[in-house]
Protein backbone atom coordinates (compact mmCIF):
# COMPACT_ATOMS: atom_id res chain seq x y z
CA UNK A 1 -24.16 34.35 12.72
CA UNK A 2 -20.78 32.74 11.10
CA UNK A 3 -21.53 31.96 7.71
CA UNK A 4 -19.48 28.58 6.17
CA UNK A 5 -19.52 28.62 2.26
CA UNK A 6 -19.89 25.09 0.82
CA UNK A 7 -18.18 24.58 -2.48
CA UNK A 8 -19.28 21.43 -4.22
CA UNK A 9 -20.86 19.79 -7.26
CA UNK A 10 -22.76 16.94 -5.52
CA UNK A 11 -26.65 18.34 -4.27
CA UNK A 12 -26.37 15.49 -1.88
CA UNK A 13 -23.34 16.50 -0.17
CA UNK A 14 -23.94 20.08 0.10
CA UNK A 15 -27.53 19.31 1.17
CA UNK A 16 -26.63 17.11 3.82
CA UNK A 17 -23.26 19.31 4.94
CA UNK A 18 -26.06 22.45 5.06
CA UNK A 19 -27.84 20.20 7.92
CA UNK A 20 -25.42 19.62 9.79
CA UNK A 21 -23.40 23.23 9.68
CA UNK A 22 -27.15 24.56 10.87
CA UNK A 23 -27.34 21.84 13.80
CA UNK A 24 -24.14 23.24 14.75
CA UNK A 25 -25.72 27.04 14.56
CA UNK A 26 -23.83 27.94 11.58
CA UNK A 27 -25.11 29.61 8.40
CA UNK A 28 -24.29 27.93 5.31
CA UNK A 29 -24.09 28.71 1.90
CA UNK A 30 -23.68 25.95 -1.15
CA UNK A 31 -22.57 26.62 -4.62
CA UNK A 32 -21.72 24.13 -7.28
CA UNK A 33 -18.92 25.60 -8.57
CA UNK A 34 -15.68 27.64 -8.00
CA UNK A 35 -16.94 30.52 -10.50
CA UNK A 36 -20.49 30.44 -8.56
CA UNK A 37 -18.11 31.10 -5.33
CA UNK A 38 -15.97 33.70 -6.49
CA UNK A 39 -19.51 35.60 -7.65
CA UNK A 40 -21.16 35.38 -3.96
CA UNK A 41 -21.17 38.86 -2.46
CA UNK A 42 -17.78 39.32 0.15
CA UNK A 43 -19.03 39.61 4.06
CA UNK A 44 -17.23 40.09 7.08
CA UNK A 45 -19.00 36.77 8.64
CA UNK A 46 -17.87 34.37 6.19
CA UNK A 47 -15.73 32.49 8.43
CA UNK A 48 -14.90 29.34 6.47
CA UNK A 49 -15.15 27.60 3.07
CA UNK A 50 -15.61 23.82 2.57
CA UNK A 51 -14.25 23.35 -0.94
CA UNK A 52 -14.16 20.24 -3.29
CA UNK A 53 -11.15 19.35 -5.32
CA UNK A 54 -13.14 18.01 -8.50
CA UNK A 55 -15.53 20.56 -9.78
CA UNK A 56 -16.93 21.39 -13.18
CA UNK A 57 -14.66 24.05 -14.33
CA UNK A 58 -12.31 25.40 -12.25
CA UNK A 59 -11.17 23.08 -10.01
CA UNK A 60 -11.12 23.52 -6.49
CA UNK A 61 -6.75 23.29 -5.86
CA UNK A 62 -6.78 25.86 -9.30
CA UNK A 63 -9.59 27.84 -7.13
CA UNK A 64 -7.82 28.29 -3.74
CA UNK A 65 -5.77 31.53 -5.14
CA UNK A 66 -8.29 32.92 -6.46
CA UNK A 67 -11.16 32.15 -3.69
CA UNK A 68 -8.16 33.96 -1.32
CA UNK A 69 -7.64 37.39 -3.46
CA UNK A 70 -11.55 37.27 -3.24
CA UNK A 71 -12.21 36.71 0.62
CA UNK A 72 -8.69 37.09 2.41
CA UNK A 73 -7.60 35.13 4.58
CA UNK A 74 -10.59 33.00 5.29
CA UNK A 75 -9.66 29.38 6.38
CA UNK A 76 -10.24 26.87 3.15
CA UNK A 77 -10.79 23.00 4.30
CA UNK A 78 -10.06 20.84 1.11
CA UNK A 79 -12.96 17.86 0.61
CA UNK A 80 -11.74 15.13 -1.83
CA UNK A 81 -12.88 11.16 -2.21
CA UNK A 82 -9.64 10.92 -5.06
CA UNK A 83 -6.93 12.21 -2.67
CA UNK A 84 -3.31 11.01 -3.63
CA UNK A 85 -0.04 12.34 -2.54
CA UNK A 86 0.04 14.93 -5.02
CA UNK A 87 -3.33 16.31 -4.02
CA UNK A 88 -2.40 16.55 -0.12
CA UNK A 89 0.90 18.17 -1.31
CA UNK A 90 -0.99 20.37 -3.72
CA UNK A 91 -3.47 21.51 -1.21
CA UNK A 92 -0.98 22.19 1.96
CA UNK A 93 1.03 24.07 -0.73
CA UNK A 94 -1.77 26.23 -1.87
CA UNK A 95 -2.75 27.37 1.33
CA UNK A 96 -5.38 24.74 2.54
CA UNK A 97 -5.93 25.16 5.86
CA UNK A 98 -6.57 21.68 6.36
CA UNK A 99 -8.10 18.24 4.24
CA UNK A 100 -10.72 16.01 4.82
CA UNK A 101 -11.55 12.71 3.24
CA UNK A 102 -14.50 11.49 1.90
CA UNK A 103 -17.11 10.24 2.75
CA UNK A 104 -17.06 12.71 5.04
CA UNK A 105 -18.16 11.59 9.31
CA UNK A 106 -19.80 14.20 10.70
CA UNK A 107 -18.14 13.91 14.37
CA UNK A 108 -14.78 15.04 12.33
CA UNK A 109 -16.02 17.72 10.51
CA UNK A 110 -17.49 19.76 13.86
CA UNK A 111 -14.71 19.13 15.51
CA UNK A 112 -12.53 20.01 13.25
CA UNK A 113 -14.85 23.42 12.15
CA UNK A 114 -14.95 24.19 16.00
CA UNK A 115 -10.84 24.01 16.28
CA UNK A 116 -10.54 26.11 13.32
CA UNK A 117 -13.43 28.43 13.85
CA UNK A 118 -11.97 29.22 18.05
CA UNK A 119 -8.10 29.57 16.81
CA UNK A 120 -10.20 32.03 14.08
CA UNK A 121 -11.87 34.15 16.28
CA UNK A 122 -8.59 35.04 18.12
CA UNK A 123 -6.15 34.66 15.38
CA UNK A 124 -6.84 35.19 11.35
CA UNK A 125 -4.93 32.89 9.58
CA UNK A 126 -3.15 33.93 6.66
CA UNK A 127 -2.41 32.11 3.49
CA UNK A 128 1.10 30.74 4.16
CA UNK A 129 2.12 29.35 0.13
CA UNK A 130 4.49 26.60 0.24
CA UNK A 131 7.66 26.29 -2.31
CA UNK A 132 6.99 23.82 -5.38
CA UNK A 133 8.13 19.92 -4.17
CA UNK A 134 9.29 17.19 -6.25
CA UNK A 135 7.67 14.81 -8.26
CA UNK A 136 5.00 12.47 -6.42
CA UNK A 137 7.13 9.78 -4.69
CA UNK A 138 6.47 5.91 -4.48
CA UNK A 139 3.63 5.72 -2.41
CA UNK A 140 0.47 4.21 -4.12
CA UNK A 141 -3.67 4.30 -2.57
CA UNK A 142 -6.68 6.18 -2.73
CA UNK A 143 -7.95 4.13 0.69
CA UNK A 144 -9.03 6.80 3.43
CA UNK A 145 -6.18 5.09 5.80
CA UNK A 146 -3.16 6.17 3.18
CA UNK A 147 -5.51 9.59 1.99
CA UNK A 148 -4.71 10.39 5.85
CA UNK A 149 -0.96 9.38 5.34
CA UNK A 150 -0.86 11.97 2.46
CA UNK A 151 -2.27 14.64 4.71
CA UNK A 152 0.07 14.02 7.23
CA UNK A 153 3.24 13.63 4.58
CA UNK A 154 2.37 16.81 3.13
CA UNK A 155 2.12 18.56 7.06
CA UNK A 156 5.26 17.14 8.14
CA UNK A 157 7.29 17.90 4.69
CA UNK A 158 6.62 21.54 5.51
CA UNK A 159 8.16 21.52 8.88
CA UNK A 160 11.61 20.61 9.99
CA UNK A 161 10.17 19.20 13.18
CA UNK A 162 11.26 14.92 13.71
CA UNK A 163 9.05 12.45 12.36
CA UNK A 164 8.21 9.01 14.12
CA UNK A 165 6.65 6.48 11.55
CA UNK A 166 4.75 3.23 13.29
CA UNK A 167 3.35 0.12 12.06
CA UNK A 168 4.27 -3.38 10.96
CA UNK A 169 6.73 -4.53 9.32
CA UNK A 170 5.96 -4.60 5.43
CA UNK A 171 3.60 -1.13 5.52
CA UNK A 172 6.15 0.82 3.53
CA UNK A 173 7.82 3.19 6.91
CA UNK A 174 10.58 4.29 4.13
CA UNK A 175 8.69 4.68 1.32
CA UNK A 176 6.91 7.18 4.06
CA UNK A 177 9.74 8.46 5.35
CA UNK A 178 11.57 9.60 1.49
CA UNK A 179 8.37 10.66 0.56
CA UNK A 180 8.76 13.89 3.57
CA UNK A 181 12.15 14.07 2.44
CA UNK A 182 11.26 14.54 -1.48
CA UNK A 183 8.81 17.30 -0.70
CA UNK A 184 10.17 18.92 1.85
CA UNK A 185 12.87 21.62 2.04
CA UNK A 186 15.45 19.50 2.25
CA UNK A 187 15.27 17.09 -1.53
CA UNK A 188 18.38 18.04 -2.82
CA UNK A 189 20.32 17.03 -0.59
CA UNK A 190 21.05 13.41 0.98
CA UNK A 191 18.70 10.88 2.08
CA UNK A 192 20.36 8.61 4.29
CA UNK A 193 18.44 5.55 5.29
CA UNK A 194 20.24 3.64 8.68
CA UNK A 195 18.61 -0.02 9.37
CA UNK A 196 19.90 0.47 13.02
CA UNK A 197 19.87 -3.57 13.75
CA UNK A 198 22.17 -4.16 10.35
CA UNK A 199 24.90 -2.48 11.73
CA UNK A 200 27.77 -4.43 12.79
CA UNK A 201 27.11 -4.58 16.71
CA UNK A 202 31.15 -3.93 17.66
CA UNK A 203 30.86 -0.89 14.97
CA UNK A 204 27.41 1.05 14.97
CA UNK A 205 29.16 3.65 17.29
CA UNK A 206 31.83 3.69 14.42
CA UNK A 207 29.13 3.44 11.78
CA UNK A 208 26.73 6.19 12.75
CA UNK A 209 29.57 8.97 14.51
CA UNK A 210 32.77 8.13 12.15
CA UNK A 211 36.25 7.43 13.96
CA UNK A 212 39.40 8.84 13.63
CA UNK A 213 42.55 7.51 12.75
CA UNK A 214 44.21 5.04 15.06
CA UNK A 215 40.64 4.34 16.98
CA UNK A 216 40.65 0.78 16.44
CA UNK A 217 42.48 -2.43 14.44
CA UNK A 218 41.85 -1.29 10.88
CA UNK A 219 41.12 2.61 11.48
CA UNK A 220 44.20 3.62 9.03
CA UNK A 221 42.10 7.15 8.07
CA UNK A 222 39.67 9.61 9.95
CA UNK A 223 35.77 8.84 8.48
CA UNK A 224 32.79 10.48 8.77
CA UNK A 225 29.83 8.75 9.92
CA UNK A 226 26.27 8.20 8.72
CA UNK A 227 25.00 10.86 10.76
CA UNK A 228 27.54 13.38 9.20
CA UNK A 229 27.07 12.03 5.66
CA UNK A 230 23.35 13.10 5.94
CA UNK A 231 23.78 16.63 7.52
CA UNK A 232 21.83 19.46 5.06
CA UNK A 233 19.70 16.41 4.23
CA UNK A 234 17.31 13.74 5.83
CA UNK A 235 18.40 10.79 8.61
CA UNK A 236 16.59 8.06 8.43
CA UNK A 237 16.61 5.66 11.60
CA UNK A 238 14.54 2.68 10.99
CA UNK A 239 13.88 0.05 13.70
CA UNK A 240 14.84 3.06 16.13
CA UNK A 241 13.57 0.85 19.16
CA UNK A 242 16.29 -1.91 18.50
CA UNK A 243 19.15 0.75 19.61
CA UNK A 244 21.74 -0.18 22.40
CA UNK A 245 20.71 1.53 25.52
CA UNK A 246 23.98 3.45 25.65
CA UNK A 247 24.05 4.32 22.00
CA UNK A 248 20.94 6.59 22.65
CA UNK A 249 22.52 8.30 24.72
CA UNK A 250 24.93 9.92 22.06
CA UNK A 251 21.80 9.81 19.67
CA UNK A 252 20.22 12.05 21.44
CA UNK A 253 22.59 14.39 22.32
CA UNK A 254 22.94 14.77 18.55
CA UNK A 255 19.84 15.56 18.10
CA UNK A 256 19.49 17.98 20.35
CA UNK A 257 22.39 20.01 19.97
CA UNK A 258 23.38 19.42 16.63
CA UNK A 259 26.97 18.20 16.98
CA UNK A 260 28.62 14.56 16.58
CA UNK A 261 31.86 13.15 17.90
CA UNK A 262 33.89 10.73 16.15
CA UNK A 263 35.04 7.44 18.23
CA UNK A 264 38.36 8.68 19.22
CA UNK A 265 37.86 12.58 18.68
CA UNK A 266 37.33 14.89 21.65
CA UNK A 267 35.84 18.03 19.21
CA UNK A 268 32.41 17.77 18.28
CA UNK A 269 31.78 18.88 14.69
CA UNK A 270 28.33 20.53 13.84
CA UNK A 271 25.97 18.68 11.68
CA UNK A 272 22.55 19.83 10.46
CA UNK A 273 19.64 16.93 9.58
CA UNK A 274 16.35 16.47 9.88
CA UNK A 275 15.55 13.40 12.08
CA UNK A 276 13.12 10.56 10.79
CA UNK A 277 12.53 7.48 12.73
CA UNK A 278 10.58 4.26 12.16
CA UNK A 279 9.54 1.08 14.61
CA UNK A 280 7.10 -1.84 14.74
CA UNK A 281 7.71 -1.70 18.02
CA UNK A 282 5.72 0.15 21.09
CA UNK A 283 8.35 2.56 22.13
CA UNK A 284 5.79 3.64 24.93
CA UNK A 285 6.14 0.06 26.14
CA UNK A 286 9.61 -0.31 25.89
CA UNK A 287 10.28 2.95 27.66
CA UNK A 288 8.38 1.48 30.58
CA UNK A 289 10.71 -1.60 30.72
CA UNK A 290 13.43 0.31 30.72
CA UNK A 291 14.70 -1.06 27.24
CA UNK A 292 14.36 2.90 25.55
CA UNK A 293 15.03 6.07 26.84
CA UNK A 294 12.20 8.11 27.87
CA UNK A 295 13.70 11.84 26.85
CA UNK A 296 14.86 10.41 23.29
CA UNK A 297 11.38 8.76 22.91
CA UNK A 298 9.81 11.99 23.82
CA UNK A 299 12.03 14.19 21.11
CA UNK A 300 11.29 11.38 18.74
CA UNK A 301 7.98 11.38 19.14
CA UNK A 302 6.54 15.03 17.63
CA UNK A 303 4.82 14.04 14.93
CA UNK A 304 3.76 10.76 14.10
CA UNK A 305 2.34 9.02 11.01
CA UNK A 306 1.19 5.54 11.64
CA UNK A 307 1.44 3.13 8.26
CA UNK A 308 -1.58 1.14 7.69
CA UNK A 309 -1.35 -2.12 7.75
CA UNK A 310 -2.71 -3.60 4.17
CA UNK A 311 -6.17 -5.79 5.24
CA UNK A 312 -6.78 -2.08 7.18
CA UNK A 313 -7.26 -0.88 3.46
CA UNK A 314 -8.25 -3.61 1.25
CA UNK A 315 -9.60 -1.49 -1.37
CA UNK A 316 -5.63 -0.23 -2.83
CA UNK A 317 -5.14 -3.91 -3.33
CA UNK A 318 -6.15 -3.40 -7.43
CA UNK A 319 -3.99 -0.14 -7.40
CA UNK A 320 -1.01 -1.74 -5.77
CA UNK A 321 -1.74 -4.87 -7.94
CA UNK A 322 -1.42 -2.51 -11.53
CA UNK A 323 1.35 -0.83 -9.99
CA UNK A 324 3.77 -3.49 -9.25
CA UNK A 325 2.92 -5.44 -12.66
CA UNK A 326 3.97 -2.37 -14.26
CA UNK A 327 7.71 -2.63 -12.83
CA UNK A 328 8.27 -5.87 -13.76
CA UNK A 329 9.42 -6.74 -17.42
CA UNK A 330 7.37 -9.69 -17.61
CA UNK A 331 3.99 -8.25 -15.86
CA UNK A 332 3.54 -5.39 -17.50
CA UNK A 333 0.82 -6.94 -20.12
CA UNK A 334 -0.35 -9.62 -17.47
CA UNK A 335 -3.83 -9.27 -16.49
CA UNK A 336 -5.00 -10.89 -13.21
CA UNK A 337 -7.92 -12.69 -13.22
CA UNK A 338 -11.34 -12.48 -11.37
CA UNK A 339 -10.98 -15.72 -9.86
CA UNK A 340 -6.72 -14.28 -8.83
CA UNK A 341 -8.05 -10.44 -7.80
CA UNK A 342 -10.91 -12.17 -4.99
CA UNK A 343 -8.31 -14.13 -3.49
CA UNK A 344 -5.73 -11.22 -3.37
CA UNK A 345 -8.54 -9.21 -1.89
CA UNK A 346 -9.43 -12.65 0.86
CA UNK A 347 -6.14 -12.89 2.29
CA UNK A 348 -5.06 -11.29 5.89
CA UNK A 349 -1.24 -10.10 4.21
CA UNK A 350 0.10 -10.28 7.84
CA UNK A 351 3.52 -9.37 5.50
CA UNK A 352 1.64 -6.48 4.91
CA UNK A 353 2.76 -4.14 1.10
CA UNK A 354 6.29 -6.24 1.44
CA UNK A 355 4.49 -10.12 1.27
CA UNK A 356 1.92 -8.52 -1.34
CA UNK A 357 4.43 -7.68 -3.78
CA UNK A 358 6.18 -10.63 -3.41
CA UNK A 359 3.39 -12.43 -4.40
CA UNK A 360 2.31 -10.02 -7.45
CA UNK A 361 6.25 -10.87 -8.67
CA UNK A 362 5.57 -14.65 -8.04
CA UNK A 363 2.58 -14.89 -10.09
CA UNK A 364 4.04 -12.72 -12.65
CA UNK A 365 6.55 -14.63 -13.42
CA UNK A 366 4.41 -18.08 -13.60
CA UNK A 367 2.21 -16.54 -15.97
CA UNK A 368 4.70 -15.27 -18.03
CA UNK A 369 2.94 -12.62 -19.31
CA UNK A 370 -0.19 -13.81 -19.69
CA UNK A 371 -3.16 -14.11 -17.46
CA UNK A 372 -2.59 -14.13 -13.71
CA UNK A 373 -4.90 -16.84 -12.49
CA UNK A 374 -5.44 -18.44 -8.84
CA UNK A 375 -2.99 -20.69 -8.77
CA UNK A 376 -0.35 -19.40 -9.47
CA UNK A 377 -0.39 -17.18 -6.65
CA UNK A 378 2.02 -18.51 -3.90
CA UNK A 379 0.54 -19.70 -0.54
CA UNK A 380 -0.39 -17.77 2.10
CA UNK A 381 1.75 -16.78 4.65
CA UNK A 382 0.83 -18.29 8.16
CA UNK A 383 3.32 -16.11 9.52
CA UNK A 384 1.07 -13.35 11.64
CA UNK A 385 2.66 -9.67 12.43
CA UNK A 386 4.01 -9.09 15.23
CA UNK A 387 2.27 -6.52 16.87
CA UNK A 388 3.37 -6.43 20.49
CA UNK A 389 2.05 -7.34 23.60
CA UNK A 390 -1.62 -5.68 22.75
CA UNK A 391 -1.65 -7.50 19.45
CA UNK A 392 -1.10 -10.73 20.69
CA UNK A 393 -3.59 -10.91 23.83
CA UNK A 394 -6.19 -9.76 21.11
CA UNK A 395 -5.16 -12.48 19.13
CA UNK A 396 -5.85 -14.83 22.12
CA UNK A 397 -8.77 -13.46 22.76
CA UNK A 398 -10.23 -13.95 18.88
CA UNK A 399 -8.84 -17.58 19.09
CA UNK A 400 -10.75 -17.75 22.59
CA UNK A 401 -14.15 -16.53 21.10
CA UNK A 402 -13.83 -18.65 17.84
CA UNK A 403 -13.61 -21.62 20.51
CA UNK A 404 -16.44 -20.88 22.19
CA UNK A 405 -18.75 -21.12 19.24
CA UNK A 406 -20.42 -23.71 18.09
CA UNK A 407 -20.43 -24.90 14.51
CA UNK A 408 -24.13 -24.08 14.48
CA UNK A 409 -24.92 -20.52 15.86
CA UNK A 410 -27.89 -20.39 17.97
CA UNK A 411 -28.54 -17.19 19.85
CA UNK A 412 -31.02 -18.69 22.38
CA UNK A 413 -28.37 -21.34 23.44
CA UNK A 414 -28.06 -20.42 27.28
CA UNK A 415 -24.00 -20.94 27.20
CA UNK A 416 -23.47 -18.88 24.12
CA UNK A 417 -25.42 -15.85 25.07
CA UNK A 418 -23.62 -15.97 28.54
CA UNK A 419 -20.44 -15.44 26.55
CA UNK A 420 -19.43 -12.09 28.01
CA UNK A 421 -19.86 -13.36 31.34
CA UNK A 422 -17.82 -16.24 30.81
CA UNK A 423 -14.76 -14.42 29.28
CA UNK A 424 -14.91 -11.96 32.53
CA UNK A 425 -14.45 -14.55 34.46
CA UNK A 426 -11.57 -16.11 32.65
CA UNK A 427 -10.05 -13.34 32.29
CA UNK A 428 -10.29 -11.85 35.53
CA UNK A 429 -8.73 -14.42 37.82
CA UNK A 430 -5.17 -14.78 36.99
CA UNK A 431 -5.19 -10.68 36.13
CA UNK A 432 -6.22 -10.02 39.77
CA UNK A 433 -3.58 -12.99 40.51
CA UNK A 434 -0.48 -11.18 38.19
CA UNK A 435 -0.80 -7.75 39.93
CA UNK A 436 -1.08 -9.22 43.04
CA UNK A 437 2.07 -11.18 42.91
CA UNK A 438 3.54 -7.71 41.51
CA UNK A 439 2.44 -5.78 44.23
CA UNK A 440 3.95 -8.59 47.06
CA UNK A 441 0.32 -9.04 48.33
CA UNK A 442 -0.79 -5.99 49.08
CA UNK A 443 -4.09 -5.14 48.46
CA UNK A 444 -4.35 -1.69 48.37
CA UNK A 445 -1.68 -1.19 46.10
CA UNK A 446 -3.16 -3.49 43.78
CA UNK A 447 -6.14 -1.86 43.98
CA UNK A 448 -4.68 1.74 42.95
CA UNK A 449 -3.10 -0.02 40.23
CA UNK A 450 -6.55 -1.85 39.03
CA UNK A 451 -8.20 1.67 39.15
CA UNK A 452 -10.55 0.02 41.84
CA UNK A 453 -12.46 0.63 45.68
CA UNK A 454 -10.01 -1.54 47.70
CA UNK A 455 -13.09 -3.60 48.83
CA UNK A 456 -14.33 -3.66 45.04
CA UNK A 457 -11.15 -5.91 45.18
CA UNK A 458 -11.77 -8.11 48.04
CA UNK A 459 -15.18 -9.18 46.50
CA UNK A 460 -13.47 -10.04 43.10
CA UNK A 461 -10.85 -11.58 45.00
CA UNK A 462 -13.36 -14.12 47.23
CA UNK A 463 -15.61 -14.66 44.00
CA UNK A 464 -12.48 -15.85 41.92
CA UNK A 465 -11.41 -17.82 45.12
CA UNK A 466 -7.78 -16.02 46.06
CA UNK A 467 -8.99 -15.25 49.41
């Protein structure tokens, strides 16, 4: 039987991961420490080894070498509930074969020790040790939404492979995007960032590909472009779904081969960057109105970190709180109140990281050093993100329920408990209605399209009175 060595300091933890590896029909072994785990005898069924980053002693990053001239290549899965940047970084650059956040959910960690334990059985994995990165970037949270960014900063900064960053507007996409560039391969050379909708709209050919001389009014010298500027280094493209239809067209010929050509030149030159993208926009959606190419979407789309939005992790609010107070001159001895920190903490930030800062830097400069209270926080913004075409019918839909309740909730009130019913049938008439008209009447097209029997649709069609 596979044997899975736990390495942690918490009896709870390892008692409860024991449980679970057994359900599974695994053997497992817990130790408290990294010097109890380099003692255990060597076996050829140790298959895996769960290890936790704060131990007593030897801590578990400081462990990995050792645990690896001890067992070989056995797969190590880094556990941590204090992951940061640095710690992802540290981890993929010691050999981790992968990290998980606590506290741990026990649907991810089988799945994830089934993946790893089939590619095993086929293919060893060997320790693959990373070169040393930069200092930790910008990036501040110890929420499980941005410990998964880490992990997934610290994958993509050891590849060259392009990176698509999602999310509002506000979540910190850059911040995300320089902090691949500082730790990958790739830091010491440029990072050019591109907001593609600042461009001059009669120049962002010019801007991004360069021109030669005599291209245009104004073109007295040849000049490289953006894209050039960054070869050896990083591109970023932010608001990538805002490009001109026939500018992706060149954008993506770049990208694939490597090469730009000035407006007005006729011989590509060679350039050599690694492509990272940003949008708060679904490009899947946009591809399917016609608005974004499908084959540049596709090569944009290989690995993708999504940014949180803030009120999706609440709990960095105090981090990003001390953190900005200790950029600005006059915040840096400010101390925010009880009465300030619950309503930080209260409100949606539909401006996401960008509005919350604003407001730290607002109150910081009311209180003029000294104690941050409630009021001198600016007012909310009633501004609300703009999350597409799925955000805003679930938005209708929240304003629909919060309609349908009364001021006084009574669960045996006949109307209120037929709620789901009621929305059904709202719903469902002018949906059947919309693809209907799309499909010019025909029924049986609408029905493929519904995922529905064809007479399924007639009966929904002579209940909601459209037949």
């Amino acid at each position: 039987m596979m044997q899975i060595v736990i390495v942690d300091d918490e009896p709870s933890i390892c008692w409860a991961l024991g449980e679970l590896l057994e359900e599974e029909g695994y053997t497992a072994t817990a130790v408290g420490s990294a010097e109890e785990a380099l003692e255990l005898s060597t076996t050829d069924d140790l298959r895996l080894i769960l290890l936790d980053v704060r131990l007593p002693g030897i801590d578990g990053i400081s462990a990995m070498p050792l645990l690896r001239e001890r067992f070989g290549p056995v797969p190590i899965v880094v556990m941590t509930a204090f992951g940061d940047l640095s710690t992802a970084v540290r981890a993929v650059e010691s050999g981790a074969t992968d990290y998980l956040c606590k506290p741990l959910n026990a649907d991810d960690v089988t799945s994830l020790l089934g993946r790893l334990l089939l590619k095993e059985r086929s293919e060893p994995r060997a320790a693959t040790p990373r070169r040393s990165v930069a200092p930790e970037g910008t990036l501040v949270g110890q929420s499980p939404a941005m410990q998964k960014v880490f992990k997934k900063v610290a994958l993509a900064a050891a590849t060259d492979v392009p990176v698509l960053i999602t999310g509002e507007s506000g979540t910190g996409k850059e911040l995300i995007a320089r902090a691949i560039h500082q730790h990958g391969s790739r830091r010491a050379q440029p990072f050019v960032p591109v907001c593609l909708p600042a461009l001059n709209p009669g120049l962002v050919e010019a801007e991004l590909f360069g021109h030669e001389r005599g291209t245009f009014t104004g073109a007295d010298a040849n000049r490289i472009g953006l894209l050039e500027a960054a070869s050896g280094g990083s591109m970023f493209l932010d608001e990538i779904g805002d490009t001109p239809l026939e500018l992706q067209v060149k954008l993506l010929r770049t990208i694939e081969y490597h090469e730009v050509t000035p407006v007005g030149g006729v011989r590509p030159r060679q350039v050599d960057f690694r492509v990272i993208a940003a949008t708060n926009q679904p490009l899947e959606r946009l591809v399917q109105q016609g608005r974004f190419r499908a084959d540049l979407f596709y090569r944009l789309n290989v690995f993708v970190i999504e940014a949180p939005a803030l009120r999706d992790r609440r709990e960095d609010i105090p981090l990003l709180c001390d953190h900005f107070l200790a950029g600005i001159e006059c915040g840096r001895s400010s101390v925010v109140s009880d009465e300030a920190m619950e309503e930080l903490l209260k409100r949606p930030w539909n401006g996401n990281v960008r509005e919350f800062r604003n407001a730290i830097e607002h109150a910081a400069v009311l209180a003029r050093g000294g104690l941050i209270a409630a009021e001198h926080l600016p007012a909310p913004s009633e501004a609300r993100p703009d999350t597409g075409d799925v955000g805003r019918l679930s938005r209708c839909i929240v304003d629909w329920t919060d309609e349908a309740f009364p001021e006084d909730i009574d669960a045996s009130d006949a109307e209120l408990a037929d709620l789901y019913s009621r929305f059904l049938s709202t719903v469902e008439k002018p949906l059947l209605e919309a693809t209907l008209e799309k499909c010019g009447g025909n029924q049986t097209a609408a029905a493929t399209i519904l995922g529905i029997h064809r007479s399924t649709l007639r009966q929904k069609l002579r209940e909601a009175g459209l037949k």
